[in-house]
Protein backbone atom coordinates (compact mmCIF):
# COMPACT_ATOMS: atom_id res chain seq x y z
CA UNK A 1 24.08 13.18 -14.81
CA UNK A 2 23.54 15.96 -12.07
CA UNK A 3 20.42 16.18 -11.88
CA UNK A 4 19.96 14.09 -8.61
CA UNK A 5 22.63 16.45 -6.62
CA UNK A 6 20.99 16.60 -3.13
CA UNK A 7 17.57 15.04 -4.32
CA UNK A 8 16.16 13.41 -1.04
CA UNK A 9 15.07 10.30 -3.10
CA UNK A 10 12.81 7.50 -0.95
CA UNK A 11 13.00 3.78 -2.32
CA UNK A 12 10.97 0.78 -1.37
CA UNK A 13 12.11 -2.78 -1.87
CA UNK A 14 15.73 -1.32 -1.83
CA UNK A 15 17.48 -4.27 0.29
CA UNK A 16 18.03 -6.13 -2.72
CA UNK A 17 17.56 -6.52 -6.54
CA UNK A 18 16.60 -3.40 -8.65
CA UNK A 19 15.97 -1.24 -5.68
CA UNK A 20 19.85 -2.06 -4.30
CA UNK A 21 21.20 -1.29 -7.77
CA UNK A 22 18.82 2.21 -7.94
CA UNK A 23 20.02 3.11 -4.37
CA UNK A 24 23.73 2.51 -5.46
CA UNK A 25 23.63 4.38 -8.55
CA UNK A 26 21.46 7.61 -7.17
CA UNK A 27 24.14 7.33 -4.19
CA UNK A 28 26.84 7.78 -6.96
CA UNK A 29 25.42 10.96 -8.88
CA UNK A 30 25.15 12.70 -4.89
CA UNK A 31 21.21 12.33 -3.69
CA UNK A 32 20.34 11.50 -0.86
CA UNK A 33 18.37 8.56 -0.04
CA UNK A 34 15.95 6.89 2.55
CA UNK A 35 16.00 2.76 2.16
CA UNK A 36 13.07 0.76 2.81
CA UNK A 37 11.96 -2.67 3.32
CA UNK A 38 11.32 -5.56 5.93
CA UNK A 39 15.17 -6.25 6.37
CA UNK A 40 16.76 -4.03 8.36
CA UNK A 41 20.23 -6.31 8.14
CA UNK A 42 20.32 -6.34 4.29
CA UNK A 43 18.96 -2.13 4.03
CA UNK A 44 22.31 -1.76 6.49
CA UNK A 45 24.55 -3.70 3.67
CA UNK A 46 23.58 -1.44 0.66
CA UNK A 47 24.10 1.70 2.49
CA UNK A 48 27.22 0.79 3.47
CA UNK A 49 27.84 -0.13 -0.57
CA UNK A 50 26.35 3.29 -1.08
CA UNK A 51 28.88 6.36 -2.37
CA UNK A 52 27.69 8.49 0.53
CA UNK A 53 26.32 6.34 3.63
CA UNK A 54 25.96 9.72 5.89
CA UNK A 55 23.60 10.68 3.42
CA UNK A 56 21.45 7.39 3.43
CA UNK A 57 18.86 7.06 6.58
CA UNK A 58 17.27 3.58 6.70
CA UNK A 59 13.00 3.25 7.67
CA UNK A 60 12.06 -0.11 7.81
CA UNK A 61 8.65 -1.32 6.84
CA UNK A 62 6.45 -3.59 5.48
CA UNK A 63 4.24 -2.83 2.49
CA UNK A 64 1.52 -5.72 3.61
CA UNK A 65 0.58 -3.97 7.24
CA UNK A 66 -0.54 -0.83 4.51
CA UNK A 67 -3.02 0.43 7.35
CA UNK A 68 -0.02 1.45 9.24
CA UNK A 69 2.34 3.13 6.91
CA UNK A 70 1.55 6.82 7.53
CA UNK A 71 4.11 7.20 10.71
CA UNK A 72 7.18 5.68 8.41
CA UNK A 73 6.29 8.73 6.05
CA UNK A 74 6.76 10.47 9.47
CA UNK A 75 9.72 9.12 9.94
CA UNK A 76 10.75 9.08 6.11
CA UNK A 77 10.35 13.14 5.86
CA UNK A 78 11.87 13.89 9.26
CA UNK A 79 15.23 11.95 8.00
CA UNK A 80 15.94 15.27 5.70
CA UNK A 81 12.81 17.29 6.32
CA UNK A 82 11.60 16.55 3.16
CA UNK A 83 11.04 14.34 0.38
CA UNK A 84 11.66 14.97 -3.71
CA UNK A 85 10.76 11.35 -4.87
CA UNK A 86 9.35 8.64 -3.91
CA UNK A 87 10.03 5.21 -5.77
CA UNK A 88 7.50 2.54 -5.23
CA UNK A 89 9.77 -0.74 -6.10
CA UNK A 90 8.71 -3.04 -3.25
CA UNK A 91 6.78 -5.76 -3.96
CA UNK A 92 6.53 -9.65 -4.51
CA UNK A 93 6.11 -11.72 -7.53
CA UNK A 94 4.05 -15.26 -8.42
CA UNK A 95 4.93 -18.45 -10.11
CA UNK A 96 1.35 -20.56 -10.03
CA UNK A 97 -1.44 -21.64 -12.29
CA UNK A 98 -4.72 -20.02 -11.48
CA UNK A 99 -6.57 -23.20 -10.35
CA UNK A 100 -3.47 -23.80 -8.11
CA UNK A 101 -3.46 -20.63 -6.53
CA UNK A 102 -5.37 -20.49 -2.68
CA UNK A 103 -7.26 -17.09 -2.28
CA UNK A 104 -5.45 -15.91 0.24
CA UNK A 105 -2.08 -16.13 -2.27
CA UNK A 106 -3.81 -13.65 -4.24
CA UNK A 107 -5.11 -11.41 -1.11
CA UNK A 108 -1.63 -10.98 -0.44
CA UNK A 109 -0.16 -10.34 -3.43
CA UNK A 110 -2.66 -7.61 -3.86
CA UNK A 111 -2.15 -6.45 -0.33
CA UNK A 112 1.99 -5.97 -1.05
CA UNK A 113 2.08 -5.20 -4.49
CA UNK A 114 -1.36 -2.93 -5.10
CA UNK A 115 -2.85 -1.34 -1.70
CA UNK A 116 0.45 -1.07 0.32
CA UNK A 117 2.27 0.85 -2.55
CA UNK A 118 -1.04 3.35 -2.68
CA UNK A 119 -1.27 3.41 0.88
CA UNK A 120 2.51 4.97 1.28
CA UNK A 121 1.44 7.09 -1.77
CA UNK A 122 -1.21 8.40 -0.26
CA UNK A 123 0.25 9.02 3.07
CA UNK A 124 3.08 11.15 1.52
CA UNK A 125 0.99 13.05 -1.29
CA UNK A 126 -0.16 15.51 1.05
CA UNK A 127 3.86 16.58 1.41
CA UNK A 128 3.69 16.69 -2.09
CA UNK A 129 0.82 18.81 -2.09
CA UNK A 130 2.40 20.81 0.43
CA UNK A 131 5.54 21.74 -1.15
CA UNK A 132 3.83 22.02 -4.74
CA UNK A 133 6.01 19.67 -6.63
CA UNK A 134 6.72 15.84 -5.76
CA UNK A 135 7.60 12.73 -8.32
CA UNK A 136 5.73 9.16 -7.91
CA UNK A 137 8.13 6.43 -9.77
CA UNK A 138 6.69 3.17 -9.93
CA UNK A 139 8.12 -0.33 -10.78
CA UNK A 140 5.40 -2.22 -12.56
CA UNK A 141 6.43 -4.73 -15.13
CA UNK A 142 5.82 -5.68 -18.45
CA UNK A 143 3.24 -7.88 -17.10
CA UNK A 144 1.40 -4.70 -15.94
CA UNK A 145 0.22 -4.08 -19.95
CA UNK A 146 0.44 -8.21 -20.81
CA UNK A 147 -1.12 -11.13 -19.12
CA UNK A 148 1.12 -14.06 -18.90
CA UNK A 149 0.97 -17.48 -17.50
CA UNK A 150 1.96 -18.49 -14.25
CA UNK A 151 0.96 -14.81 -12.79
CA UNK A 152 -2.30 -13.76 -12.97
CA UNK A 153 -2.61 -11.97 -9.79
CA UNK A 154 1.06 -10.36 -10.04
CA UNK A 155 -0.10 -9.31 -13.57
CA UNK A 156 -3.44 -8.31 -12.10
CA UNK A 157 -1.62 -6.16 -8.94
CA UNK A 158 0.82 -4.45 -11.48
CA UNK A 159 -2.17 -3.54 -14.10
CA UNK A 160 -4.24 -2.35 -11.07
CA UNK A 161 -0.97 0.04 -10.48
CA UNK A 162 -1.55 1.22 -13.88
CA UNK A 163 -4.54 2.30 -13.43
CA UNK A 164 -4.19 4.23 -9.97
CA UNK A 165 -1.06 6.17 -10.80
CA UNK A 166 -2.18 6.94 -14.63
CA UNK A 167 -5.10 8.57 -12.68
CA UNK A 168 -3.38 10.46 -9.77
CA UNK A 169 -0.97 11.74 -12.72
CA UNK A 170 -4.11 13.27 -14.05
CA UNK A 171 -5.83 14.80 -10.71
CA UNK A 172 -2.54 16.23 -9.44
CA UNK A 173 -1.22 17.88 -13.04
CA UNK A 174 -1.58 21.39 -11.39
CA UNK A 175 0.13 20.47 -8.44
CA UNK A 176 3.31 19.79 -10.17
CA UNK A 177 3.09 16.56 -9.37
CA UNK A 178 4.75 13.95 -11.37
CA UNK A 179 4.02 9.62 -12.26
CA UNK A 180 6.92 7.61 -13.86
CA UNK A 181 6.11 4.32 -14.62
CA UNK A 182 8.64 1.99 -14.91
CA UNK A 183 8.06 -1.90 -16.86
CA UNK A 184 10.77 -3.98 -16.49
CA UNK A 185 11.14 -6.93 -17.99
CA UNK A 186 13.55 -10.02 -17.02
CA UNK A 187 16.23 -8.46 -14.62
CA UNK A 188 18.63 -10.99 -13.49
CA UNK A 189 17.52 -10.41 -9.71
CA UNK A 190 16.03 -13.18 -7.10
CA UNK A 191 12.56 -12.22 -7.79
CA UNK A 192 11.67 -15.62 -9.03
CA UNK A 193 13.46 -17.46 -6.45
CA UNK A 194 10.89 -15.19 -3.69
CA UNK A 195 7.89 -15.42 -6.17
CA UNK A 196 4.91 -16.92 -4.38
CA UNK A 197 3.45 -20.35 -5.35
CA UNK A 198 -0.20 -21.16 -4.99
CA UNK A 199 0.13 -21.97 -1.56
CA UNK A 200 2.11 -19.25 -0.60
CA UNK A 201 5.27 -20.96 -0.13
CA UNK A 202 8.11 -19.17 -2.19
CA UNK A 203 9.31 -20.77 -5.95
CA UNK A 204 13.26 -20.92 -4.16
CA UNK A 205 14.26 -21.58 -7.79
CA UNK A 206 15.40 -18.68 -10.62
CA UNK A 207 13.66 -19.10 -13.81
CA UNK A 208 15.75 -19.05 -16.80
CA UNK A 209 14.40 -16.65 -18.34
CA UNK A 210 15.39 -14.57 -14.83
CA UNK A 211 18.91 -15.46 -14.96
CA UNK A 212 19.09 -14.59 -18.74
CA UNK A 213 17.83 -10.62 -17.86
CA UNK A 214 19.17 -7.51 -17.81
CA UNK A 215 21.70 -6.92 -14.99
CA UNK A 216 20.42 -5.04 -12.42
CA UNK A 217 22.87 -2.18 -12.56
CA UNK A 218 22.61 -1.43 -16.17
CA UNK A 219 18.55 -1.60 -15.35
CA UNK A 220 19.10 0.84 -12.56
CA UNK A 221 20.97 3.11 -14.95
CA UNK A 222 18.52 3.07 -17.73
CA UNK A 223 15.61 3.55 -14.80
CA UNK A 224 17.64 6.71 -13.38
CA UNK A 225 17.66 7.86 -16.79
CA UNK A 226 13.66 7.72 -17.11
CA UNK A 227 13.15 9.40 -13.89
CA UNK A 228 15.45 12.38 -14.41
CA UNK A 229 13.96 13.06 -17.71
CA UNK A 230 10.45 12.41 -16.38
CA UNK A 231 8.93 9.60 -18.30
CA UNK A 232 5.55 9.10 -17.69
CA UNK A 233 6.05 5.49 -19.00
CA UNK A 234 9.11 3.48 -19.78
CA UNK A 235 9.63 -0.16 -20.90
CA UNK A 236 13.14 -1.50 -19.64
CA UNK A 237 12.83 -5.03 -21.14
CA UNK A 238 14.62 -7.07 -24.09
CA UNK A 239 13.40 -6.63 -27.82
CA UNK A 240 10.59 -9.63 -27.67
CA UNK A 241 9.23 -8.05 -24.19
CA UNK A 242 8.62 -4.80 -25.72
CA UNK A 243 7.24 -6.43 -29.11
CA UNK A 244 4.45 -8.38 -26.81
CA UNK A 245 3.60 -4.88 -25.38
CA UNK A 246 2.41 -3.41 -29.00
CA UNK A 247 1.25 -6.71 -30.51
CA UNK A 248 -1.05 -7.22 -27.05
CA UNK A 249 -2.26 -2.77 -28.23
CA UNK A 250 -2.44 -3.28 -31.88
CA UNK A 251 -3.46 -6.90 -32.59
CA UNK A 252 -4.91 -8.60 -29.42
CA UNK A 253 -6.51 -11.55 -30.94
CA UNK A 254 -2.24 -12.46 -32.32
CA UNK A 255 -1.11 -11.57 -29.42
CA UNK A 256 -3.62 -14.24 -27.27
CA UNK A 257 -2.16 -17.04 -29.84
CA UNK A 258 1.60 -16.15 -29.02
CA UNK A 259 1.17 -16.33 -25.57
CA UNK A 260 -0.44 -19.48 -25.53
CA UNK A 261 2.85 -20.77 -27.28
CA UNK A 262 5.17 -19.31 -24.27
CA UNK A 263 7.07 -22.11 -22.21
CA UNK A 264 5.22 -21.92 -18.85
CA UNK A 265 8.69 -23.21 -16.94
C-alpha cells in the first residue's frame, strides 16, 4: 500500500500495544506520524523502532486531564503544519464485577476512554473543518456493540464512543470529513495486565483469552487496511467475537443466554 505516502497520521495510546504496532507499520508504508501518550520514555522506543524516526515527532499527553488537551493539538499540528488523521487508540480497560467496582473506577474509565478521546476530537475538528477534509479512526472494541462480564463501564465508555463518532460522521458528511471505527477483539497486548479492578488498582495479570489474540502486528495491518479504504466500521476479532456481534443484532434474547455461559476468568 501507498496510500499513506507523506500522510501526517496522529496516534494516541501509541507507546505500546496496538498503537506501537499501527505506528510501526504506517512508519513502513512512508507517513509521517505524531506519537502520543503519558510515557514519554516508551513513545521515544517506538520511534526509534519506526522506518523513518525524522519523520516521527513525539506530544505527550494524558487523555484523563481532557480539559487541557487543546494546546497538544497546538503542538500536534505545528509538528508538520498539519494533520490528515487522527487515531483515537488511547485508552484503559476493566476487569471487575459491577457490585465490586467503586464509582470513582468508573468516573475514570469514562474520563480516559469516552470524554478525553472527544475532547482531542473536538479540539482538532476545527483543522479539519479548516482544511475541508480530515479522518477520525477510533479503537473501540467488540465490547462497544456487546456487553460482557467483568466490564461494564469499559463496555459502557466504548458504546458511548459509538454513539458520538456515528453522529459527528453524520454532521460533518459535507465537510469531507471521515469516522472509522475500529472493534478489536482479543489482541495479544498488555491491556489486561493494565485493566482496572474495582478499586482502581490494575489486574497485573493477562487473561487467557488475551494471550490467545491476534498479534498485534497482523492487527495493525488489517487496521491500516480499514483506514486506507475508509471503513466506517470494522470488526478485527476471531470468528466467535464477530458471531456474538450479529447474534447480540439479530437474536438478543440468545445472545443474553450465551453470555451468561462465558467463563468470567
Amino acid at each position: 500500500m501507498s496510500g499513506f505516502s507523506d500522510k501526517i497520521i496522529w496516534i494516541t495510546g501509541a507507546s505500546s500495544g496496538i498503537g506501537k504496532a499501527l505506528a510501526i507499520a504506517l512508519s513502513n508504508q512512508n507517513a509521517k506520524l505524531i506519537l502520543s501518550s503519558r510515557k514519554n520514555q516508551e513513545l521515544a522506543l517506538v520511534k526509534k523502532l519506526c522506518k523513518n524516526p525524522n519523520d516521527v515527532k513525539i506530544v505527550t499527553l494524558d487523555l484523563e486531564d481532557y480539559t487541557n488537551l487543546q494546546p497538544k493539538v497546538d503542538q500536534a499540528i505545528a509538528a508538520f503544519g498539519k494533520i490528515d488523521i487522527l487515531v483515537n487508540n488511547g485508552g484503559v480497560s476493566q476487569r471487575s464485577f459491577v457490585k465490586d467496582t467503586l464509582i470513582s473506577v468508573d468516573k475514570r474509565i469514562m474520563d480516559i476512554n469516552y470524554l478525553g478521546t472527544i475532547a482531542l476530537s473536538k479540539a482538532l475538528l476545527p483543522h479539519f473543518i479548516k482544511n475541508e477534509k480530515g479522518h477520525f479512526v477510533v479503537t473501540t472494541s467488540i465490547v462497544g456493540k456487546i456487553g460482557t462480564p467483568l466490564r461494564s463501564s469499559y463496555a459502557a465508555s466504548k458504546h458511548a464512543l459509538h454513539g458520538f463518532f456515528d453522529s459527528l460522521r453524520t454532521e460533518h458528511y459535507l465537510d469531507n470529513i471521515m469516522v472509522t471505527l475500529v472493534c478489536p477483539g482479543f489482541v495479544n497486548t498488555n491491556v489486561s495486565k493494565n485493566a482496572l479492578t474495582g478499586n482502581g488498582t490494575p489486574q497485573q495479570k493477562m487473561d487467557t483469552a488475551t494471550a490467545n489474540g491476534i498479534a498485534p502486528d497482523r492487527f495493525a495491518k488489517l487496521m491500516a487496511k480499514a483506514i486506507l479504504n475508509k471503513k466506517e466500521e470494522v470488526y478485527i476479532a476471531g470468528a466467535k467475537e464477530k458471531l456474538g456481534v450479529y447474534v447480540k443484532r439479530f437474536y438478543p434474547k440468545l445472545f443474553s443466554k450465551m453470555i451468561r455461559k462465558l467463563s468470567v476468568t
